[in-house]
C-alpha atoms as a PDB file:
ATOM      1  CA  UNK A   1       4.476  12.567 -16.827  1.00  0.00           C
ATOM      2  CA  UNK A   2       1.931  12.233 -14.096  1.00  0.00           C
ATOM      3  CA  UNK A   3      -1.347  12.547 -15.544  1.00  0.00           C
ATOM      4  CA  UNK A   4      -4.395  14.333 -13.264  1.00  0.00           C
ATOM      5  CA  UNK A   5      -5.538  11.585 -10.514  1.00  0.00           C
ATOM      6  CA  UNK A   6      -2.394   9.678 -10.755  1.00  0.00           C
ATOM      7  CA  UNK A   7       0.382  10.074  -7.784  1.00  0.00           C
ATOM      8  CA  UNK A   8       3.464   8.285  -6.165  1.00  0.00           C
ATOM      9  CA  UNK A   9       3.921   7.797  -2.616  1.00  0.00           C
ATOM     10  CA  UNK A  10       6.703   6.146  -0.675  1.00  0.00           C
ATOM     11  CA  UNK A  11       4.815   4.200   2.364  1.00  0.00           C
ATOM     12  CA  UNK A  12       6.677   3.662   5.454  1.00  0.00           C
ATOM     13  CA  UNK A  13       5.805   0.327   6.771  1.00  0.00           C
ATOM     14  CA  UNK A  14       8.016   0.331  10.159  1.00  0.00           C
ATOM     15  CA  UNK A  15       5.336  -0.192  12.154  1.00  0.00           C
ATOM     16  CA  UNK A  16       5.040  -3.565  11.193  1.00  0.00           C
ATOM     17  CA  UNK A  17       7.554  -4.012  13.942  1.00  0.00           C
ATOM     18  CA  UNK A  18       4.355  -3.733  16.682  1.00  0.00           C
ATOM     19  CA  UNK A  19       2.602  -6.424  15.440  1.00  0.00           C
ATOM     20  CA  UNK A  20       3.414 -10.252  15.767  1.00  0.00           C
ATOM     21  CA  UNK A  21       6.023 -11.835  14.092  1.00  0.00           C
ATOM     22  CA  UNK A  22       3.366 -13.750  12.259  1.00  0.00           C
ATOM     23  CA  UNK A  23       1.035 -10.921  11.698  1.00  0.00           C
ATOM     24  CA  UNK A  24       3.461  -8.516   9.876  1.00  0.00           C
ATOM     25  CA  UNK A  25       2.418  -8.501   6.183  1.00  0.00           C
ATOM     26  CA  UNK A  26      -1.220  -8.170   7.810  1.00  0.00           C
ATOM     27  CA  UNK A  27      -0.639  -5.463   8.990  1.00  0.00           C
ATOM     28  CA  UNK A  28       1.527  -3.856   6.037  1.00  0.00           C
ATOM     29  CA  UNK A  29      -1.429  -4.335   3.775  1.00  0.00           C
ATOM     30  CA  UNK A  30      -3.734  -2.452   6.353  1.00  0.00           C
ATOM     31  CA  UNK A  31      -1.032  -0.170   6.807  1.00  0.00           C
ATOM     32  CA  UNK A  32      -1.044   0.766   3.317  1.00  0.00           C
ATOM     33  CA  UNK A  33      -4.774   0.884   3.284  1.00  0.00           C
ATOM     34  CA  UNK A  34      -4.941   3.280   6.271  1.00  0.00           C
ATOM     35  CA  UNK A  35      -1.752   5.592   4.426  1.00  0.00           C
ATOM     36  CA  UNK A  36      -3.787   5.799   0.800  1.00  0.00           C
ATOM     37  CA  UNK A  37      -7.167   7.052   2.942  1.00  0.00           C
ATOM     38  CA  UNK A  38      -5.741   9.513   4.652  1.00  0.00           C
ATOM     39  CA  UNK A  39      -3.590  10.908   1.595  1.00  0.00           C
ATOM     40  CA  UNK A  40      -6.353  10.537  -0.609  1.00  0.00           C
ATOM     41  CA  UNK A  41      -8.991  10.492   0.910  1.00  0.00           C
ATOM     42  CA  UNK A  42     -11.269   8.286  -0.837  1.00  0.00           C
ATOM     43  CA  UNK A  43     -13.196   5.700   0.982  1.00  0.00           C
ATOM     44  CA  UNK A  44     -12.052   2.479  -1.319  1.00  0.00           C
ATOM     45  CA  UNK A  45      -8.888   1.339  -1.594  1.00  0.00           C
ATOM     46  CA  UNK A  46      -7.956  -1.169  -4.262  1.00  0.00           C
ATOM     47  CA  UNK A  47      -4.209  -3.082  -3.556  1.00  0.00           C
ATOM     48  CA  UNK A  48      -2.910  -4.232  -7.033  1.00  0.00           C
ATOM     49  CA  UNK A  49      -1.942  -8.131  -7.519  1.00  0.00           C
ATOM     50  CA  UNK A  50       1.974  -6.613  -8.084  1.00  0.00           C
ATOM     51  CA  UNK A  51       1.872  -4.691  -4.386  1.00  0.00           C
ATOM     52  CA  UNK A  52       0.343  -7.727  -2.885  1.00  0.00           C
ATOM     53  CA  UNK A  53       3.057  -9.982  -4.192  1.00  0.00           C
ATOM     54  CA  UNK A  54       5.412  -7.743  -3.046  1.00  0.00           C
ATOM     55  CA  UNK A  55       4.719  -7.289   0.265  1.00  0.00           C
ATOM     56  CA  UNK A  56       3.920 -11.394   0.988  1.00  0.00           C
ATOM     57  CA  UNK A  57       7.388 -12.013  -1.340  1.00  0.00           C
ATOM     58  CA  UNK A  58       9.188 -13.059   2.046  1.00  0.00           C
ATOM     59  CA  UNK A  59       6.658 -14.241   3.582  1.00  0.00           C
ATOM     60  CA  UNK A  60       4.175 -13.018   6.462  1.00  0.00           C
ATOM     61  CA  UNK A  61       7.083 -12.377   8.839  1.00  0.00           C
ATOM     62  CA  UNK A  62       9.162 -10.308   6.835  1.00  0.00           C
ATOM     63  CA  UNK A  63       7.618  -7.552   4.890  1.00  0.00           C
ATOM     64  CA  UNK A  64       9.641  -4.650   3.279  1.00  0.00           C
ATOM     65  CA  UNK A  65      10.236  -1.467   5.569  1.00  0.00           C
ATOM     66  CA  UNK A  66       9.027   0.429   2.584  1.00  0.00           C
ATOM     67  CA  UNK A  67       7.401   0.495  -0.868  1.00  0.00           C
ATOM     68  CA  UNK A  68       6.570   2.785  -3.675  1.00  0.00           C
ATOM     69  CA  UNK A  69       3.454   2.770  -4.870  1.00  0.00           C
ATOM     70  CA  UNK A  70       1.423   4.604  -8.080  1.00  0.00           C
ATOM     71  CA  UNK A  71      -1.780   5.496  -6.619  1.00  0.00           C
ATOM     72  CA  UNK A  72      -4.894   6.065  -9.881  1.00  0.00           C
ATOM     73  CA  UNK A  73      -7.939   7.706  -9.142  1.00  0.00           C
ATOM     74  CA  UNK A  74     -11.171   5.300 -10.354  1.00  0.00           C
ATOM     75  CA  UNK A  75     -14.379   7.211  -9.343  1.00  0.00           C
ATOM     76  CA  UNK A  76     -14.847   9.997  -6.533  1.00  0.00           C
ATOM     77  CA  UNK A  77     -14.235   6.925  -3.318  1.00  0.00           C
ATOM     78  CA  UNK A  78     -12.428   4.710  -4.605  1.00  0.00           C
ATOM     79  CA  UNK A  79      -8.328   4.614  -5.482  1.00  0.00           C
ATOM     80  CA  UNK A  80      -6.361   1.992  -7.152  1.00  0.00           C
ATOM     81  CA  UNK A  81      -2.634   1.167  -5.452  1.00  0.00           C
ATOM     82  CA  UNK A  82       0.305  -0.777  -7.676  1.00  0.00           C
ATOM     83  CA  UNK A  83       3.713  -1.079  -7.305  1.00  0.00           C
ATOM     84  CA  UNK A  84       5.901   1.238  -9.076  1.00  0.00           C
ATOM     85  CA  UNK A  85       8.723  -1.151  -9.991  1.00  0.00           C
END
């Protein structure tokens, strides 16, 4: 089912819990950045408009703890993130 250039990752994002109250889906978003670069290493990453809704659904106090996210290939730097669901 998974075609070449196209993975799923679970991201942890408990370390929201260091940041601000306020802060916290800041900081899941770079989270999530920081995960996808070091997995994939590409340079670019691109968060889909159905990840970012997800992680701001609650708010910017209350992000989830994790999410599962399909991860496409576009050129050789940069990678496209969307949630799986």
């Amino acid at each position: 089912m998974e075609e070449q250039g196209e993975y799923i990752y679970t991201i942890p994002l408990r370390d929201v819990k260091k940041a601000p109250r306020w802060k916290r889906s800041n900081r899941a978003i770079a989270l999530i950045r920081d995960f996808l670069r070091r997995h994939t290493k590409a340079n670019y990453v691109v968060i889909g408009n159905s990840l970012n809704e997800k992680i701001w659904s609650r708010g910017a106090q209350k992000p989830p703890s994790r999410v599962r996210v399909r991860v496409m290939r576009e050129d050789e730097e940069t990678v496209r993130a969307e949630l799986v669901e």
